[in-house]
C-alpha atoms as a PDB file:
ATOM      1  CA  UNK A   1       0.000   0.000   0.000  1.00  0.00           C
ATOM      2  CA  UNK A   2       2.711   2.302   0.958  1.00  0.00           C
ATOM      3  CA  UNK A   3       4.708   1.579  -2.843  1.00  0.00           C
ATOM      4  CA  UNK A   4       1.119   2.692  -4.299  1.00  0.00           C
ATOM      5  CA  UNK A   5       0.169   6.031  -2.557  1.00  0.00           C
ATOM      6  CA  UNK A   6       4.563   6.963  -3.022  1.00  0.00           C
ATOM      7  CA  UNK A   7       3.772   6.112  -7.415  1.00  0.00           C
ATOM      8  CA  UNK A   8       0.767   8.337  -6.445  1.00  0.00           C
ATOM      9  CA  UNK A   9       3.129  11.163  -4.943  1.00  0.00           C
ATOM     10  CA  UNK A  10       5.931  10.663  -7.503  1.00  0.00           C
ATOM     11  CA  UNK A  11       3.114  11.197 -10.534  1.00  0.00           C
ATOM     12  CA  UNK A  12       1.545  14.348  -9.236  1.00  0.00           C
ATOM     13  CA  UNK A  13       4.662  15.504  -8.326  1.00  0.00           C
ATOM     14  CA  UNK A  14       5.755  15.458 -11.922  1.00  0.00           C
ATOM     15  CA  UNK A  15       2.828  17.068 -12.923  1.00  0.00           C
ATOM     16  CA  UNK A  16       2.518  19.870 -10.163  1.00  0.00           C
ATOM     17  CA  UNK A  17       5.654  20.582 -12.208  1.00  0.00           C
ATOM     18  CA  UNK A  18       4.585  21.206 -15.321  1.00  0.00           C
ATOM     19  CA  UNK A  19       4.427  24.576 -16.713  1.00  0.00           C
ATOM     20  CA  UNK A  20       1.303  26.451 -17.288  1.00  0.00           C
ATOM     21  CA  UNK A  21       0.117  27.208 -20.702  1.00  0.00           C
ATOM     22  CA  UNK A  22      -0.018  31.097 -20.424  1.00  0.00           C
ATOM     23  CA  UNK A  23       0.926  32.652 -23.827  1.00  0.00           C
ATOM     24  CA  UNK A  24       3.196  35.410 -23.686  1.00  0.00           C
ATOM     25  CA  UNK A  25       2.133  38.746 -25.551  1.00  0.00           C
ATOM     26  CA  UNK A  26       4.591  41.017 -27.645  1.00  0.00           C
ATOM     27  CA  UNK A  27       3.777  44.669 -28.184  1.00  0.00           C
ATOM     28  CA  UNK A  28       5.251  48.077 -29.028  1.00  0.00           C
ATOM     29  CA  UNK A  29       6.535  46.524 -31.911  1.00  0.00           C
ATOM     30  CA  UNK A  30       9.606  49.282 -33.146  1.00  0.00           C
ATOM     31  CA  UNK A  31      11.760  48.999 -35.973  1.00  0.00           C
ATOM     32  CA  UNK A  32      14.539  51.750 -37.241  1.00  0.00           C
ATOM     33  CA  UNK A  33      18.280  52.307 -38.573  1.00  0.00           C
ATOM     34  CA  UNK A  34      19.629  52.208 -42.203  1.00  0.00           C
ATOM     35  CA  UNK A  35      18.701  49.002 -43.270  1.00  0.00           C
ATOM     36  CA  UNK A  36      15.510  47.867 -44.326  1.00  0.00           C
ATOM     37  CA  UNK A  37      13.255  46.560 -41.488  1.00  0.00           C
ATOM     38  CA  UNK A  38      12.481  43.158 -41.018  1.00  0.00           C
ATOM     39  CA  UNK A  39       8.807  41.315 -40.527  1.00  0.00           C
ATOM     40  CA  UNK A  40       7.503  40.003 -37.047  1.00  0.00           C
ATOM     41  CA  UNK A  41       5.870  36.671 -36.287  1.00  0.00           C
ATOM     42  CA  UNK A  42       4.551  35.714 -33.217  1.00  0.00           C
ATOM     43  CA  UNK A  43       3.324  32.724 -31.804  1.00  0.00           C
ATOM     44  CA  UNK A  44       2.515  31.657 -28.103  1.00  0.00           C
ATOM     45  CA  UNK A  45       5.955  32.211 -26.954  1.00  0.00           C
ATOM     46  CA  UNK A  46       8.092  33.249 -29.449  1.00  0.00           C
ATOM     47  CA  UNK A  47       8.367  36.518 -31.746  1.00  0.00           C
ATOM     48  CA  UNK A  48      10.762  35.641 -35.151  1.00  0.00           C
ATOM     49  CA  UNK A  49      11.852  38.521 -37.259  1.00  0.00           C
ATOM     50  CA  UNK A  50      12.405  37.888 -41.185  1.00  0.00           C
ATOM     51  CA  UNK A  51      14.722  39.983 -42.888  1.00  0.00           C
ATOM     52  CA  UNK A  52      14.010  40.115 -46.742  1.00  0.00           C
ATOM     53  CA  UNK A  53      17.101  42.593 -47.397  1.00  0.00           C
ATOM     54  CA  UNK A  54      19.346  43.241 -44.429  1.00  0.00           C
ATOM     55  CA  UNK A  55      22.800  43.280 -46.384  1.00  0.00           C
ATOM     56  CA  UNK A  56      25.626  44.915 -47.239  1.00  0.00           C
ATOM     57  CA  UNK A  57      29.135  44.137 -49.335  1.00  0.00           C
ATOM     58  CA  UNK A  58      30.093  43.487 -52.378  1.00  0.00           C
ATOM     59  CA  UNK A  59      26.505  42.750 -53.830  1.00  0.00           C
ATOM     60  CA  UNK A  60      24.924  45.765 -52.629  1.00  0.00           C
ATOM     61  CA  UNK A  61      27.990  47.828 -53.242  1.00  0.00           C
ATOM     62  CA  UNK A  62      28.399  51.123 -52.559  1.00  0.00           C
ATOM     63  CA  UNK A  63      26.580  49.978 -49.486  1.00  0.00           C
ATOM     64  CA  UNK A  64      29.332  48.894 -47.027  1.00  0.00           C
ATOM     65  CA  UNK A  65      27.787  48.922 -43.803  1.00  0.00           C
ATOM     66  CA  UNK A  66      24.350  49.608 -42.021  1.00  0.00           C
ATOM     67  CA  UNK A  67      21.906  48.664 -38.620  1.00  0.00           C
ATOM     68  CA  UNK A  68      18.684  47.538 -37.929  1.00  0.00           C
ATOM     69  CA  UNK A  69      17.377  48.421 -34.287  1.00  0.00           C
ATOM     70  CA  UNK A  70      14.525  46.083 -33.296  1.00  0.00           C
ATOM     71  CA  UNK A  71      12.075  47.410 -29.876  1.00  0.00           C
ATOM     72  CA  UNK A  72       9.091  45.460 -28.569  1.00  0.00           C
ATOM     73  CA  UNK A  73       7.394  44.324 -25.200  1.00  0.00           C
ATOM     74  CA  UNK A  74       7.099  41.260 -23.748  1.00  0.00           C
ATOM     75  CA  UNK A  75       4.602  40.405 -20.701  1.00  0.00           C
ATOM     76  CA  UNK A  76       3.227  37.147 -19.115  1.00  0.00           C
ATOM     77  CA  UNK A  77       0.935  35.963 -15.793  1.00  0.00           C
ATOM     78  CA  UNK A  78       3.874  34.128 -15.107  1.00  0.00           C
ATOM     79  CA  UNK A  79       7.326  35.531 -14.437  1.00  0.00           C
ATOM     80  CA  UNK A  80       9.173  34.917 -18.210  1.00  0.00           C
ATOM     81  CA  UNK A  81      13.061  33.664 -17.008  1.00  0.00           C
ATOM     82  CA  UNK A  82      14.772  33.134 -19.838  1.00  0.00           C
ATOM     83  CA  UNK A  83      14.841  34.420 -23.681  1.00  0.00           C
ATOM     84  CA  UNK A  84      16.109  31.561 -26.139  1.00  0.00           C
ATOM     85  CA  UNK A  85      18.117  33.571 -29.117  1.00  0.00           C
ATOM     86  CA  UNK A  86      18.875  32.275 -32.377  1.00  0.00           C
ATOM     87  CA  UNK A  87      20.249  34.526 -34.841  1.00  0.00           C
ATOM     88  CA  UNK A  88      20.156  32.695 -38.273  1.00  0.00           C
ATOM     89  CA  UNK A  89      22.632  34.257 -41.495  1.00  0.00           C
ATOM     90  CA  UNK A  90      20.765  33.048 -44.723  1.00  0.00           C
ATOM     91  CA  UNK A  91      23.375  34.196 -47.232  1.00  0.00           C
ATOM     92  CA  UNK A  92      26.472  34.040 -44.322  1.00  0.00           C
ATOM     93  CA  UNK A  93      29.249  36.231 -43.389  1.00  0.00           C
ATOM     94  CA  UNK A  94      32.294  35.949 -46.353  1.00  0.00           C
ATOM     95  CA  UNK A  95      35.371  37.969 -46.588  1.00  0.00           C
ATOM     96  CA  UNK A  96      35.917  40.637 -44.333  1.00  0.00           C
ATOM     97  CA  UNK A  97      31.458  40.388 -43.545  1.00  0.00           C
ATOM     98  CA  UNK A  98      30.898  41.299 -39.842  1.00  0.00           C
ATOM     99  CA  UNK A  99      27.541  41.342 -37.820  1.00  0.00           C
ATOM    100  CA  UNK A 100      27.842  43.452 -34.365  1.00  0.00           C
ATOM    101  CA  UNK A 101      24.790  42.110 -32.379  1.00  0.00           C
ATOM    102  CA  UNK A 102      23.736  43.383 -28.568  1.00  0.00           C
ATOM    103  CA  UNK A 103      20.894  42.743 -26.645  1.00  0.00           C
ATOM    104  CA  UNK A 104      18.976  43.920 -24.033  1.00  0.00           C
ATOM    105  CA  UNK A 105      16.508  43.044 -21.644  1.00  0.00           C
ATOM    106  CA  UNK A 106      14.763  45.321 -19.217  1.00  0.00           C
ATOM    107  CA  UNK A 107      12.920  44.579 -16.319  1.00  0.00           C
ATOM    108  CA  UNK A 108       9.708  47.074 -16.693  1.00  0.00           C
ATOM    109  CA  UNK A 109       8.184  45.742 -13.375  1.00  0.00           C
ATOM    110  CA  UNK A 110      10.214  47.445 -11.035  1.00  0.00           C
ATOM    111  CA  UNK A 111      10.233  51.190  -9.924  1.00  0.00           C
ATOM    112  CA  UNK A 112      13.522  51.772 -11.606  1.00  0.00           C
ATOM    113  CA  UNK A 113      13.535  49.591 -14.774  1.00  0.00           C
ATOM    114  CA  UNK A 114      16.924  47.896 -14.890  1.00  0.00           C
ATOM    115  CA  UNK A 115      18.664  45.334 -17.038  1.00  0.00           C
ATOM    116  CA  UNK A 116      17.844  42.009 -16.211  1.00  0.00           C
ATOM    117  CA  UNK A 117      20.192  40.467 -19.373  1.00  0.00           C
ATOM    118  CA  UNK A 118      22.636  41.297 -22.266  1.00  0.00           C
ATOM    119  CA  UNK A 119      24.319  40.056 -24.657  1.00  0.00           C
ATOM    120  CA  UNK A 120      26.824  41.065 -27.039  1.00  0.00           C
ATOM    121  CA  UNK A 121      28.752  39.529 -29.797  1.00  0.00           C
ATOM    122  CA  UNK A 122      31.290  40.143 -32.852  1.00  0.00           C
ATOM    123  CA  UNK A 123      30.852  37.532 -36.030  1.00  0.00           C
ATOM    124  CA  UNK A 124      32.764  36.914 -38.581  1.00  0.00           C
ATOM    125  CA  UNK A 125      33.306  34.433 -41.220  1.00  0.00           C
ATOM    126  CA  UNK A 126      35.498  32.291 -39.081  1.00  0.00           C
ATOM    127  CA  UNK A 127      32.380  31.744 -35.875  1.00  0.00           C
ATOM    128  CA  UNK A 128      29.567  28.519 -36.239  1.00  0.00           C
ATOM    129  CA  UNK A 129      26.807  29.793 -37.571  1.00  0.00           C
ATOM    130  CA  UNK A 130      23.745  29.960 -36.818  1.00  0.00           C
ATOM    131  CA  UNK A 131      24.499  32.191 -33.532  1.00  0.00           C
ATOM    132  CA  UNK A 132      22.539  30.590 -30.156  1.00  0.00           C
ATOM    133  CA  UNK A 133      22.460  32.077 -27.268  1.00  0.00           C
ATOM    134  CA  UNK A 134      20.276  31.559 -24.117  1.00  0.00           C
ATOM    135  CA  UNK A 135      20.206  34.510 -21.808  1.00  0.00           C
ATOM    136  CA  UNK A 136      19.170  33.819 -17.834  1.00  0.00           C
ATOM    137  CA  UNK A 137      17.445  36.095 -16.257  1.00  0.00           C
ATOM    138  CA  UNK A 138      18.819  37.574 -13.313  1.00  0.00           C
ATOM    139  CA  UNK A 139      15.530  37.419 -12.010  1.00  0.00           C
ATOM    140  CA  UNK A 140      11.788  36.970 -13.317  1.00  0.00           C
ATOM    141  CA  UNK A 141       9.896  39.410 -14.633  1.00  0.00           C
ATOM    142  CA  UNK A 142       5.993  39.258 -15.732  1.00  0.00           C
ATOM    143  CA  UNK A 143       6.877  42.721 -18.384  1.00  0.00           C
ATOM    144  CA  UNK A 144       9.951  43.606 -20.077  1.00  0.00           C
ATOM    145  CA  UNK A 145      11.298  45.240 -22.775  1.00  0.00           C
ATOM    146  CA  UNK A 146      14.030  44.114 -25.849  1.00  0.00           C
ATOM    147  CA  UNK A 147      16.281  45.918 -27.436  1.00  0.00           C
ATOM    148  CA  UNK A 148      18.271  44.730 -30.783  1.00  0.00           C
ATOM    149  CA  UNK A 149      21.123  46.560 -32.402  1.00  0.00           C
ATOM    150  CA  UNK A 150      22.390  44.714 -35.278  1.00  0.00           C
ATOM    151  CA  UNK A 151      25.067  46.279 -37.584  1.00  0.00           C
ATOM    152  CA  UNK A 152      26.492  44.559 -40.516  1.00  0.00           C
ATOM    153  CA  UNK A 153      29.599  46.035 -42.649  1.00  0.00           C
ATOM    154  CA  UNK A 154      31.949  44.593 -45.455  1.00  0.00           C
ATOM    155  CA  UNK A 155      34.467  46.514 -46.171  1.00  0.00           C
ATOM    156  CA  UNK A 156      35.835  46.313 -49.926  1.00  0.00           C
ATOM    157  CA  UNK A 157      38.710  43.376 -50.428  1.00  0.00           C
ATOM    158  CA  UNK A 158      39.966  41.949 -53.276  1.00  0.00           C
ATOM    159  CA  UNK A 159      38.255  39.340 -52.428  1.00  0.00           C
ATOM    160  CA  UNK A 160      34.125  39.070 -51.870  1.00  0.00           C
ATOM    161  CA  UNK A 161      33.123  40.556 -48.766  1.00  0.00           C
ATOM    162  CA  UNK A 162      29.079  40.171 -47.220  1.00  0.00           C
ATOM    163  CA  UNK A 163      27.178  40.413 -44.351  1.00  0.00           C
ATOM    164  CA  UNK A 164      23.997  39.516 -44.202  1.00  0.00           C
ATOM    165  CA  UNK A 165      21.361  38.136 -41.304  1.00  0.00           C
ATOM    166  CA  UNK A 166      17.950  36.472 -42.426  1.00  0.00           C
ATOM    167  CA  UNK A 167      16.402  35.278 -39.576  1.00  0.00           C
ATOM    168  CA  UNK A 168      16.163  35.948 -35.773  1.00  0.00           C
ATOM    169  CA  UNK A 169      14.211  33.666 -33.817  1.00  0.00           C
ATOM    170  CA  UNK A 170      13.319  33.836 -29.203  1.00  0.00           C
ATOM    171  CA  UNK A 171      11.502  32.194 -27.793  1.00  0.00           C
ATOM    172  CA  UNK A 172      10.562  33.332 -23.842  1.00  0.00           C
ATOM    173  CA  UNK A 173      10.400  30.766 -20.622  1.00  0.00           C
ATOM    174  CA  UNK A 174       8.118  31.034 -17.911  1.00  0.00           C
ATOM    175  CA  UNK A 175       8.541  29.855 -13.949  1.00  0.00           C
ATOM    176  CA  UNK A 176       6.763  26.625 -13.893  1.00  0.00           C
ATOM    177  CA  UNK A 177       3.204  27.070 -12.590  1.00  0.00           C
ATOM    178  CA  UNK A 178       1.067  23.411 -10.910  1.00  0.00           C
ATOM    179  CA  UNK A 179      -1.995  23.071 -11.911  1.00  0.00           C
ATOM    180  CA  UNK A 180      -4.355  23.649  -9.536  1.00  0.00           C
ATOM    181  CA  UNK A 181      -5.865  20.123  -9.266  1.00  0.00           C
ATOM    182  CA  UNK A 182      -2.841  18.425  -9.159  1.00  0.00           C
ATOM    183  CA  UNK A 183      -1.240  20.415  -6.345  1.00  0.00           C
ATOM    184  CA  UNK A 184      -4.743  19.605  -4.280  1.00  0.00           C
ATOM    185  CA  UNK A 185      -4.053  15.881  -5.288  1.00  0.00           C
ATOM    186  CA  UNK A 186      -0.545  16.115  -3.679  1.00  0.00           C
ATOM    187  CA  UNK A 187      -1.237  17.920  -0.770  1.00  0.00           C
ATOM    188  CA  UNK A 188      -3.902  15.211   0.007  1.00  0.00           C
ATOM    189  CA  UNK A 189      -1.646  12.233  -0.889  1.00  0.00           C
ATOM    190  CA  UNK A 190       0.854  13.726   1.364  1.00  0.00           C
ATOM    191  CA  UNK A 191      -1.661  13.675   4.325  1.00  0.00           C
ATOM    192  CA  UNK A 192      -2.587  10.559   3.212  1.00  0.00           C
ATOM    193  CA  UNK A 193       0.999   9.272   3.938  1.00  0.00           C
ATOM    194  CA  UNK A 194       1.423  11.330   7.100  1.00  0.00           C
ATOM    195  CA  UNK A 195      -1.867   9.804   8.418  1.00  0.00           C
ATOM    196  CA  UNK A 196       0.065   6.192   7.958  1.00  0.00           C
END
């Protein structure tokens, strides 16, 4: 009897972890700099943006180097903790192509928004590609907001020099929430256990 009611406690237990299904909803959308500006899909927990022509080089010479800054909002019932960050180079960096990426996330909850996470990076021709980067919070936050810079630049070689990005892809994490019914279930299981 006792083996039972602890497979009872085990199985809710693995389901009092599992996180909710709150969606997380992107807003304030901004897009500026020299480069054209990309497209934004969003799904339940993820906001992708699609860049149709963010290069510069030797295909779009005289153009040798611009940026694209990318703005939005992210909030959630639940406290988001971490933002998953693939940036994707359809086309790739070649010859002297750089992309000069930073990112920031701001904690709009508190009195004082501060930064919560960054991250920067330098690529070049030489780095695995695509980019991945997941950035911890330093603490949950049910609001914040992103900031992109992305600049790309190719000076002229003799040989061919681009830099291009295509894709950027995050996707948010949320604190693991129990479901109501389950944490009942365990709390009773576990005075079931006590009683014994």
């Amino acid at each position: 009897m006792k083996r039972i009611l602890c497979a009872i406690v085990v199985t809710m237990a693995a389901a009092v972890t599992s996180a909710a299904n709150a969606a997380v909803t992107f807003s304030n959308v901004v897009f500026g700099g020299s480069l054209p500006a990309p497209t934004a899909e969003t799904s339940s927990h993820s906001i992708d943006f699609f860049f149709d022509q963010a290069e510069v080089g030797d295909s779009t010479d005289p153009v040798r180097q611009g940026n694209v800054t990318i703005m939005y909002e992210a909030t959630s019932s639940v406290g988001l903790t971490q933002d998953l960050l693939v940036l994707s180079l359809l086309g790739a960096l070649q010859g002297s192509g750089v992309i000069v990426f930073s990112e920031t996330v701001t904690d709009l909850t508190s009195p004082n928004p501060d930064i919560i996470a960054q991250h920067n990076v330098v690529l070049n021709m030489n780095d695995q590609l695509p980019h991945v980067a997941n950035l911890v919070f330093s603490r949950p936050s049910t609001h914040v907001k992103v900031k992109k810079e992305i600049v790309l630049s190719a000076v002229d070689t003799q040989g061919f020099d681009l830099s291009h990005v295509g894709l950027i892809e995050q996707t948010f994490r949320e604190i693991p929430v129990p479901e109501p019914m389950s944490a009942l279930l365990l709390g009773l299981a576990g005075l079931g256990l006590r009683r014994r």
